[in-house]
N, C-alpha and C. Protein backbone atom coordinates (compact mmCIF):
# COMPACT_ATOMS: atom_id res chain seq x y z
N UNK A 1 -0.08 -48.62 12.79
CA UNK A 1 -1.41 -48.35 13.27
C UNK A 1 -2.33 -48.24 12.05
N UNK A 2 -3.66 -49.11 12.00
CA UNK A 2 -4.49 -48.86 11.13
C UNK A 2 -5.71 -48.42 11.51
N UNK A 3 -6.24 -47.35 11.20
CA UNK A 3 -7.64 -46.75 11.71
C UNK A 3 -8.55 -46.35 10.62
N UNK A 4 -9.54 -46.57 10.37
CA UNK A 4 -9.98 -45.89 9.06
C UNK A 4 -10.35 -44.22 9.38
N UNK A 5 -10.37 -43.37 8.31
CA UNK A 5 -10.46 -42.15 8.26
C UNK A 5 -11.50 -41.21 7.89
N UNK A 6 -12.20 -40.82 7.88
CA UNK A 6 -14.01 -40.77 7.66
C UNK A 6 -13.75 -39.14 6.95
N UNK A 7 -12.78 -38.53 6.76
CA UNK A 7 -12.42 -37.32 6.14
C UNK A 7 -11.93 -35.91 7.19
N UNK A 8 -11.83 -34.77 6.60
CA UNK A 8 -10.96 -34.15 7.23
C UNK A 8 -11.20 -32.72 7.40
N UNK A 9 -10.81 -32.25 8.13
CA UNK A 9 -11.37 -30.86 8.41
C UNK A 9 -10.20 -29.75 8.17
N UNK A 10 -10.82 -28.91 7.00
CA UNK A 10 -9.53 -28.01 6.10
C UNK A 10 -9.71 -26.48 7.10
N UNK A 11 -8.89 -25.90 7.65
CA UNK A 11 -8.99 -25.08 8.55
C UNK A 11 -8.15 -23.96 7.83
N UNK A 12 -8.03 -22.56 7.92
CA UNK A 12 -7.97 -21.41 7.80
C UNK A 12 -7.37 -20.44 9.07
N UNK A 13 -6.29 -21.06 9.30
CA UNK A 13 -5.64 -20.07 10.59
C UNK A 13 -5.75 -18.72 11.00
N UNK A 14 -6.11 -18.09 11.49
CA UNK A 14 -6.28 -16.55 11.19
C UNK A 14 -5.81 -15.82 12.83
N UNK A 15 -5.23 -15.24 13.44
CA UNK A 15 -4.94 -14.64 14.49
C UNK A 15 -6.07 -13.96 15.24
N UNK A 16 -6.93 -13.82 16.53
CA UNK A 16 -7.87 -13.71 17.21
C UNK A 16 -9.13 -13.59 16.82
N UNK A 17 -9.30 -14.42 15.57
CA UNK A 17 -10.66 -14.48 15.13
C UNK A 17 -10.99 -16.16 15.39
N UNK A 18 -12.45 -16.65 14.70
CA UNK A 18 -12.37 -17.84 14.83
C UNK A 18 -11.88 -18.22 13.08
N UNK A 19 -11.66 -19.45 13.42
CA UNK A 19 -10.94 -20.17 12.05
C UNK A 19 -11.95 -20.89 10.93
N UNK A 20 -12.24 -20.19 10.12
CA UNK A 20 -13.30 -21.02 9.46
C UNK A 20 -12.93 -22.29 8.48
N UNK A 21 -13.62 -23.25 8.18
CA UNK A 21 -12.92 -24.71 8.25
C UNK A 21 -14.23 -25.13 7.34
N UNK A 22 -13.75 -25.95 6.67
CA UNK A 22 -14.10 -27.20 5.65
C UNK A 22 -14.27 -28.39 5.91
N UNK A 23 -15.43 -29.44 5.85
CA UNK A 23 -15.56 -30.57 5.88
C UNK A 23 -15.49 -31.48 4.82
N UNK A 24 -14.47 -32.34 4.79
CA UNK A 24 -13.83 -33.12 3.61
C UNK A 24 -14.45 -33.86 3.72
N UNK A 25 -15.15 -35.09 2.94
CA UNK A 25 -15.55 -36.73 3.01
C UNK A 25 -14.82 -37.42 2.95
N UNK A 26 -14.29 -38.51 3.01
CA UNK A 26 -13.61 -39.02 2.75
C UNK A 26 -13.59 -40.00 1.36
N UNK A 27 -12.99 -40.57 0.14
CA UNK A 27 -13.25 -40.74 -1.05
C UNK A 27 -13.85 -40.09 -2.05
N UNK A 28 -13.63 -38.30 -1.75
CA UNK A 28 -14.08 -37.34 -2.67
C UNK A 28 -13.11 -36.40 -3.08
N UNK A 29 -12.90 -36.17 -4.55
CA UNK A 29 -12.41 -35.08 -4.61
C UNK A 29 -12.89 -33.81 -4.39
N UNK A 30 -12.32 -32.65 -4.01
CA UNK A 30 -12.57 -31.25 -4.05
C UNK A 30 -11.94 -30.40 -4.81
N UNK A 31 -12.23 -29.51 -5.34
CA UNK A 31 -11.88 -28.27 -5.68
C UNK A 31 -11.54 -27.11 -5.14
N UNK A 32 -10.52 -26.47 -4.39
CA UNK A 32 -10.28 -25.22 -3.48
C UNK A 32 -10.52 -24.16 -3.92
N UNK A 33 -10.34 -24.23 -5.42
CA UNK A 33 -10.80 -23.09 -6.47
C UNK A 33 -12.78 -22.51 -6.44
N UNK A 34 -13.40 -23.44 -5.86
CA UNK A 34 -14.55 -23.15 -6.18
C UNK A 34 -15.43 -23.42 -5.02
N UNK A 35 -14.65 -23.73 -3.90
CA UNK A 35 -15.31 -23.86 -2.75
C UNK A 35 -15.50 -22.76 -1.98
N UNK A 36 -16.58 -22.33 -1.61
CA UNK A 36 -17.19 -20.93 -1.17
C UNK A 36 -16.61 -20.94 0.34
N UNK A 37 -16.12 -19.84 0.52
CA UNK A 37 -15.50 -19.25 1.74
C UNK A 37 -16.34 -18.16 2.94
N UNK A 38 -16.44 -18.58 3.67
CA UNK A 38 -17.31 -18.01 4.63
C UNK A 38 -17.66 -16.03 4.37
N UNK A 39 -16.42 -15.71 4.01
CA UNK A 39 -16.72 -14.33 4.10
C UNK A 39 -16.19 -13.94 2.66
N UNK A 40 -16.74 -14.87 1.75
CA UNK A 40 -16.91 -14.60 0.36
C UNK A 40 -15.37 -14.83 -0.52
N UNK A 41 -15.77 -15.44 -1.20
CA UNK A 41 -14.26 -15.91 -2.62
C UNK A 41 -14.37 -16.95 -2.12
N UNK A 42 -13.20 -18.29 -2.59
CA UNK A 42 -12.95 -19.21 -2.08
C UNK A 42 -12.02 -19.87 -1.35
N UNK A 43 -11.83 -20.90 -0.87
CA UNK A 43 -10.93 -21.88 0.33
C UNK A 43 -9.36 -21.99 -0.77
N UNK A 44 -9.39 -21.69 -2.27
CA UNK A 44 -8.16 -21.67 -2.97
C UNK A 44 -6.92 -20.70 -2.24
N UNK A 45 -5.97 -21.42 -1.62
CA UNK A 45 -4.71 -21.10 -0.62
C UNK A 45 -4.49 -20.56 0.08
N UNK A 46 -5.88 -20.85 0.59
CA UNK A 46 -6.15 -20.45 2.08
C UNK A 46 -6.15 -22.00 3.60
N UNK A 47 -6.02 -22.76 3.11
CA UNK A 47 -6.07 -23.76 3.93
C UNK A 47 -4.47 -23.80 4.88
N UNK A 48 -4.92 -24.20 5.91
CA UNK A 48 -3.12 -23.51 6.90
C UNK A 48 -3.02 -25.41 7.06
N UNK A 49 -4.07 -25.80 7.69
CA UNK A 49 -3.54 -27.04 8.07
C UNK A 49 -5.03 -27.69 8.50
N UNK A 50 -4.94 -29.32 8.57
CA UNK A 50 -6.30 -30.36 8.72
C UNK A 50 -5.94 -30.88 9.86
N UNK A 51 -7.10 -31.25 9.93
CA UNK A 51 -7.41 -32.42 11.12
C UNK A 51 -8.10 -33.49 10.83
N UNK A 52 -7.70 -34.43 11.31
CA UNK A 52 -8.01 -35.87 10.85
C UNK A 52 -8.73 -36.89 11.91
């Protein structure tokens, strides 16, 4: 199957809250280290799993 992929959505699992999430581009790098996190610090190893 070939589909193109337009980028990806970095999600933050968390138990009865909502999940706050990242919008990837697609042909960009990121940094997790420096990407600002909704309720302050950053998205660095916090990402549980994407969607594509």
């Amino acid at each position: 199957m070939n589909r193109n992929q337009f980028g990806v959505l970095a999600y933050d699992a968390r138990t009865g809250l909502p999940d706050p999430y990242m919008a990837l581009a697609a042909r960009y790098c990121y940094k997790f280290t420096v990407s600002s996190y909704p309720t302050g610090g950053t998205f660095n190893d916090k990402v549980d799993y994407i969607e594509m």
